[in-house]
PDB file of N, CA and C in Angstrom:
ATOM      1  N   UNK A   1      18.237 -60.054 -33.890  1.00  0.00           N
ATOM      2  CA  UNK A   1      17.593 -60.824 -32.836  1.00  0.00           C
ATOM      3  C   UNK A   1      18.420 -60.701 -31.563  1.00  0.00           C
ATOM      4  N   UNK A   2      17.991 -60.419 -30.319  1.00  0.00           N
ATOM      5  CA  UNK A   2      18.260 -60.529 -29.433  1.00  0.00           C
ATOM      6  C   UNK A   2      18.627 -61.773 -28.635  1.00  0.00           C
ATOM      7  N   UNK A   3      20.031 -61.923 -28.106  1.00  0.00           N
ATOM      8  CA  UNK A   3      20.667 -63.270 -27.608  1.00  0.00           C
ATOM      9  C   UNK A   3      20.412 -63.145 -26.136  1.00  0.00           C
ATOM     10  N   UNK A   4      19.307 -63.833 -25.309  1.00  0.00           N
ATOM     11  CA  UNK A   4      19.417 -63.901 -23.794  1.00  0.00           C
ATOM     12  C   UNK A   4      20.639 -64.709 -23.160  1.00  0.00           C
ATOM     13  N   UNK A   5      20.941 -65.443 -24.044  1.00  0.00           N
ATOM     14  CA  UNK A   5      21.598 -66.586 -23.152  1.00  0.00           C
ATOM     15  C   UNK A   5      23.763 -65.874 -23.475  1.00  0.00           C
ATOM     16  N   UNK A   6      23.433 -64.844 -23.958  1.00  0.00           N
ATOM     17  CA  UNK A   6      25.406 -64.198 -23.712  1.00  0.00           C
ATOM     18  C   UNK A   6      25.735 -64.616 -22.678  1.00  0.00           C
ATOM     19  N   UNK A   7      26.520 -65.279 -22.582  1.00  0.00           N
ATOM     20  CA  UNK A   7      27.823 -66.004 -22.089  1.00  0.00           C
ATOM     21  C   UNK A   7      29.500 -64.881 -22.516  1.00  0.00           C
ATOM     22  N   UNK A   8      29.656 -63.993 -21.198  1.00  0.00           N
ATOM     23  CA  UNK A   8      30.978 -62.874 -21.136  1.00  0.00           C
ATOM     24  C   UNK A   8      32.174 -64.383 -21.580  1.00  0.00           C
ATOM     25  N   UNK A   9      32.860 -63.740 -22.578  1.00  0.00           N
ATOM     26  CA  UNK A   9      34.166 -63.847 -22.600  1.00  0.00           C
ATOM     27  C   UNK A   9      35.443 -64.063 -21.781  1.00  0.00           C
ATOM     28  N   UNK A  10      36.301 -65.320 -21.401  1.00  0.00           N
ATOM     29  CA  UNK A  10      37.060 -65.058 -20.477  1.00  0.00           C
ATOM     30  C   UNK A  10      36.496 -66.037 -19.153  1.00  0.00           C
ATOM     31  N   UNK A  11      38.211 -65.708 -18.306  1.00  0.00           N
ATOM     32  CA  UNK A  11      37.528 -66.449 -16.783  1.00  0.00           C
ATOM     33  C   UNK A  11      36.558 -65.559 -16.111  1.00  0.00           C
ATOM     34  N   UNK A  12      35.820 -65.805 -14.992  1.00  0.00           N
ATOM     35  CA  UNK A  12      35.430 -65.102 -13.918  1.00  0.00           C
ATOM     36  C   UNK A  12      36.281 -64.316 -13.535  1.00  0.00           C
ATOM     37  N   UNK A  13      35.774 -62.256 -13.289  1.00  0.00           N
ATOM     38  CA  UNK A  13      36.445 -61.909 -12.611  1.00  0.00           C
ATOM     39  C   UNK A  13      36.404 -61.619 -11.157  1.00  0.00           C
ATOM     40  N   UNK A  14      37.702 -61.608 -10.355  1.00  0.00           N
ATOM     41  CA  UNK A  14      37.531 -61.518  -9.189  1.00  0.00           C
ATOM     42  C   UNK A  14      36.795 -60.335  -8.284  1.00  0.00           C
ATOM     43  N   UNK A  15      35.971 -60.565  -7.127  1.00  0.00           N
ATOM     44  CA  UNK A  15      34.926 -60.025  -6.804  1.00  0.00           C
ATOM     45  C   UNK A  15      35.639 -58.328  -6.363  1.00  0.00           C
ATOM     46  N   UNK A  16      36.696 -57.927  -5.830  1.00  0.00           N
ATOM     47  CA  UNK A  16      37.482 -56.925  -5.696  1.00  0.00           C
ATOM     48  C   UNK A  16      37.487 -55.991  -6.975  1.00  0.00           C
ATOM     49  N   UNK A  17      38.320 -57.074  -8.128  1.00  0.00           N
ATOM     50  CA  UNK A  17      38.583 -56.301  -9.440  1.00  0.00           C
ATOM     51  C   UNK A  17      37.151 -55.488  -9.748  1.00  0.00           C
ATOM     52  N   UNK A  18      36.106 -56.153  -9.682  1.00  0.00           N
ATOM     53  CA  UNK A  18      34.572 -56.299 -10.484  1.00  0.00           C
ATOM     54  C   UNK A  18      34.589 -54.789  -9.317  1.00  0.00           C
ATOM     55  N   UNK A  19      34.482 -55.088  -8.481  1.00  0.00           N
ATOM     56  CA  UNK A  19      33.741 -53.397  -7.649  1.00  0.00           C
ATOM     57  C   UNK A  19      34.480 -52.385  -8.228  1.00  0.00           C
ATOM     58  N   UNK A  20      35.771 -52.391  -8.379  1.00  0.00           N
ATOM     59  CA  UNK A  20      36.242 -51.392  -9.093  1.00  0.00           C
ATOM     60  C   UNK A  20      36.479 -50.981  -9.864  1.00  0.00           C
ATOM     61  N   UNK A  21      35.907 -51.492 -10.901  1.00  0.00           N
ATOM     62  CA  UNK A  21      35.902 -51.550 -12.693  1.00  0.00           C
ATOM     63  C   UNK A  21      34.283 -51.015 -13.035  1.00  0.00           C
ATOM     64  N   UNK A  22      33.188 -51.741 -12.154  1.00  0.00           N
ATOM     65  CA  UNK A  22      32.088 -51.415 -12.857  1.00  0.00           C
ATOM     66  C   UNK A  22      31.868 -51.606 -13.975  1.00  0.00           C
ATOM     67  N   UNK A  23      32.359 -52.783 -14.581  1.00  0.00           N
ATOM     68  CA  UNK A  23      31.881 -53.427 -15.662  1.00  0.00           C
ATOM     69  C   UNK A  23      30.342 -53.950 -15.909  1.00  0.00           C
ATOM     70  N   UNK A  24      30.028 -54.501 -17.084  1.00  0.00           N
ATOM     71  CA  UNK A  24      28.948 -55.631 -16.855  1.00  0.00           C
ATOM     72  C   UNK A  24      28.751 -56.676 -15.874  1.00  0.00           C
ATOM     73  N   UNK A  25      27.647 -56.805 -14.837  1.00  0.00           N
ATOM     74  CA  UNK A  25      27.881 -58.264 -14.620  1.00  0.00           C
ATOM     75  C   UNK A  25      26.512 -59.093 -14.327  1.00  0.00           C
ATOM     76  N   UNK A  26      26.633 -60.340 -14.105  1.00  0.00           N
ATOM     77  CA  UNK A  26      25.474 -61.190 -14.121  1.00  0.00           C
ATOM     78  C   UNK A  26      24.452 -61.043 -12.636  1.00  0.00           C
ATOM     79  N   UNK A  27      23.354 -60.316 -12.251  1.00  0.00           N
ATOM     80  CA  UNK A  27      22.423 -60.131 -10.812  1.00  0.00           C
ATOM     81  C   UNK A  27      21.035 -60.908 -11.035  1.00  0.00           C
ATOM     82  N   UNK A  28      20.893 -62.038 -10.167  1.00  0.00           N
ATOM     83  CA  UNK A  28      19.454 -62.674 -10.701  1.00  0.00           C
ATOM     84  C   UNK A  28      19.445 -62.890 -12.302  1.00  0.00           C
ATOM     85  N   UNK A  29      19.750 -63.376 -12.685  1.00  0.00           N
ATOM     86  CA  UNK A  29      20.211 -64.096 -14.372  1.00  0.00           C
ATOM     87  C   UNK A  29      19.810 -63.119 -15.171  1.00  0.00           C
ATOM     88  N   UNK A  30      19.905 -61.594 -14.555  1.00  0.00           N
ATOM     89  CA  UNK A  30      20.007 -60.374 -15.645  1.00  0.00           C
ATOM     90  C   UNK A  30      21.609 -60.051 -15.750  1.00  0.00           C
ATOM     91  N   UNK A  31      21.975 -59.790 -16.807  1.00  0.00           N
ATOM     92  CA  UNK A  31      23.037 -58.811 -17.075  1.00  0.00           C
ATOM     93  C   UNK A  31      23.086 -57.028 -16.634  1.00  0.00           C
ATOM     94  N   UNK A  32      23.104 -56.778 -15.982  1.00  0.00           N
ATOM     95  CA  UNK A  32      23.754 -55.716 -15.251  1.00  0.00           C
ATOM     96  C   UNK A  32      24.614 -54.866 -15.989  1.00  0.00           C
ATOM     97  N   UNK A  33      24.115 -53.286 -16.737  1.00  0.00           N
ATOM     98  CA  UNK A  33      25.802 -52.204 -17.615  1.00  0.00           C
ATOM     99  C   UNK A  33      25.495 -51.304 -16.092  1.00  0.00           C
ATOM    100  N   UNK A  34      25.688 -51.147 -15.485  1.00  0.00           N
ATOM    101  CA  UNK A  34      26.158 -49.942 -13.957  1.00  0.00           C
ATOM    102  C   UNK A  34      26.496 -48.882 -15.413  1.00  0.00           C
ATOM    103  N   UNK A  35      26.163 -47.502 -15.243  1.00  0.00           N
ATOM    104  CA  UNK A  35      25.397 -46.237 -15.191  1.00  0.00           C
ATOM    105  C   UNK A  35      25.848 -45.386 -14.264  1.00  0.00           C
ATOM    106  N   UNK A  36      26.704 -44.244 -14.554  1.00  0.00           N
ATOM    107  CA  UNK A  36      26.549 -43.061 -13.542  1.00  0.00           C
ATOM    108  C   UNK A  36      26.060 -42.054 -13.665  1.00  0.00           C
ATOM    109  N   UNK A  37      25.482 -41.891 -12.112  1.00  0.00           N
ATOM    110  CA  UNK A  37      23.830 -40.954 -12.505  1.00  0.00           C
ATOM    111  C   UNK A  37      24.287 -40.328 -11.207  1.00  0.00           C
ATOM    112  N   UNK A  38      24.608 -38.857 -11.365  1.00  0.00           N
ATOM    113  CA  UNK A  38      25.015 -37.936 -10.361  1.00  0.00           C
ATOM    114  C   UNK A  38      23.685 -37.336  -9.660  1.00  0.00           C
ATOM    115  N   UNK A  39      22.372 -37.234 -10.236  1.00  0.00           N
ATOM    116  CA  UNK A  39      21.524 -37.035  -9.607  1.00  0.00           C
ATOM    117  C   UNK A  39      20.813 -38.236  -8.412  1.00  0.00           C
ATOM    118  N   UNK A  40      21.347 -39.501  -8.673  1.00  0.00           N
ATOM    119  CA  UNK A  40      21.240 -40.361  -7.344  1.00  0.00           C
ATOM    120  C   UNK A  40      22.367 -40.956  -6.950  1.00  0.00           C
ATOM    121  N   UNK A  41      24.024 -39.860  -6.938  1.00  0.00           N
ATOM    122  CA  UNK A  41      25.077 -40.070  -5.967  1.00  0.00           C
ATOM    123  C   UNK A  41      26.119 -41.021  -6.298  1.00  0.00           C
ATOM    124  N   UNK A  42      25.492 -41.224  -7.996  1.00  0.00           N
ATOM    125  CA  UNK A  42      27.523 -42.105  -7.842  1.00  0.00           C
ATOM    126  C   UNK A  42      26.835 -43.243  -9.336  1.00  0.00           C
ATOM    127  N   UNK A  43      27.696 -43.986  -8.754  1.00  0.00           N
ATOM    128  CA  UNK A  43      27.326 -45.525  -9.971  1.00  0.00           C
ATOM    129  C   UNK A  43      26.473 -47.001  -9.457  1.00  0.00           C
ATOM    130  N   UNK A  44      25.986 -46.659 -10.589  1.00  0.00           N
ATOM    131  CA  UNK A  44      24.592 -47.552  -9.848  1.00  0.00           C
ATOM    132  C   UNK A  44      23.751 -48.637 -10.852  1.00  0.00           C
ATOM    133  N   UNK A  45      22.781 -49.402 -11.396  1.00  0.00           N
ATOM    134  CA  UNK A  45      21.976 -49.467 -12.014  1.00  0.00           C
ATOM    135  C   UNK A  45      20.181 -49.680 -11.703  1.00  0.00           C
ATOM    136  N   UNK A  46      19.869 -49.244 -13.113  1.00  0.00           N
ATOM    137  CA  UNK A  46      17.970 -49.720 -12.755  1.00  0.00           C
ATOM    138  C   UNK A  46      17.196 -51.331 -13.259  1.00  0.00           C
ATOM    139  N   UNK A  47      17.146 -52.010 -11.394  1.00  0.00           N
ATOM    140  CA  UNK A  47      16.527 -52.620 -11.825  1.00  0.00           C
ATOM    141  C   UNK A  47      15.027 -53.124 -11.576  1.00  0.00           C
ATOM    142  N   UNK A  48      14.215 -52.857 -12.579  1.00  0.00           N
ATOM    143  CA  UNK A  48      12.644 -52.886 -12.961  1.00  0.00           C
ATOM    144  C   UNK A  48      12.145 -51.765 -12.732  1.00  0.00           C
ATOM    145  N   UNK A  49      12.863 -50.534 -12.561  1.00  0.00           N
ATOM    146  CA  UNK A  49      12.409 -49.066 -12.148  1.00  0.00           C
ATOM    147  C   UNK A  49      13.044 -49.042 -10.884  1.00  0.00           C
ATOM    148  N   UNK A  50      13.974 -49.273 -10.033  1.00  0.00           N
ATOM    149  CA  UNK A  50      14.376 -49.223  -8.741  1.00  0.00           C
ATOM    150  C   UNK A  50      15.828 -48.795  -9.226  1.00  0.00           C
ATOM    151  N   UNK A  51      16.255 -47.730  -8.889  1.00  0.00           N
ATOM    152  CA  UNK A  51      18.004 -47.536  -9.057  1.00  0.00           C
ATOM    153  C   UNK A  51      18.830 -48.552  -7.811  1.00  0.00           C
ATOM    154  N   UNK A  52      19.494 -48.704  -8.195  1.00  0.00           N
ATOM    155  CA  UNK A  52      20.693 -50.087  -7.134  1.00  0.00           C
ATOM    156  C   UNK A  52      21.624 -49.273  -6.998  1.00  0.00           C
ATOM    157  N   UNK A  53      22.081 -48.741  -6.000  1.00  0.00           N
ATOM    158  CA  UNK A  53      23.363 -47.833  -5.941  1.00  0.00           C
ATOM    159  C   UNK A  53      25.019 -49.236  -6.316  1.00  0.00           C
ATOM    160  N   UNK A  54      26.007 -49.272  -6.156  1.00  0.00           N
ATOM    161  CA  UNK A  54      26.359 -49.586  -6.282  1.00  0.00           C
ATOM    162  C   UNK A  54      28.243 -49.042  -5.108  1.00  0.00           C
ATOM    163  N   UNK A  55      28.163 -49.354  -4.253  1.00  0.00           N
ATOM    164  CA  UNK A  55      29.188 -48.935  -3.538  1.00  0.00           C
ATOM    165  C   UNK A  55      30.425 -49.738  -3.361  1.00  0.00           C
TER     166      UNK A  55
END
């Protein structure tokens, strides 16, 4: 069964660390895995069919 409500492990990380790790993270109460996809330029994710670059 699928758990919507995961709750990450740990404190909050800081907004610096997070850009440069590209970890999981929480966008509009989706969970977010960032994806690198060299055919649209780097690391990014899809959300609802829209790629999100991620810079």
């Amino acid at each position: 069964m699928l758990n919507w409500t995961f709750v990450p492990a740990g404190p909050p990380r800081d907004v610096a660390y997070a850009r440069s790790d590209f970890g999981p993270f929480e966008y509009n109460t989706f969970t977010v895995f960032p994806v690198f996809n060299w055919q649209y330029g780097g690391w990014g994710y899809w959300f609802f069919g829209v790629w999100v670059p991620l810079y």
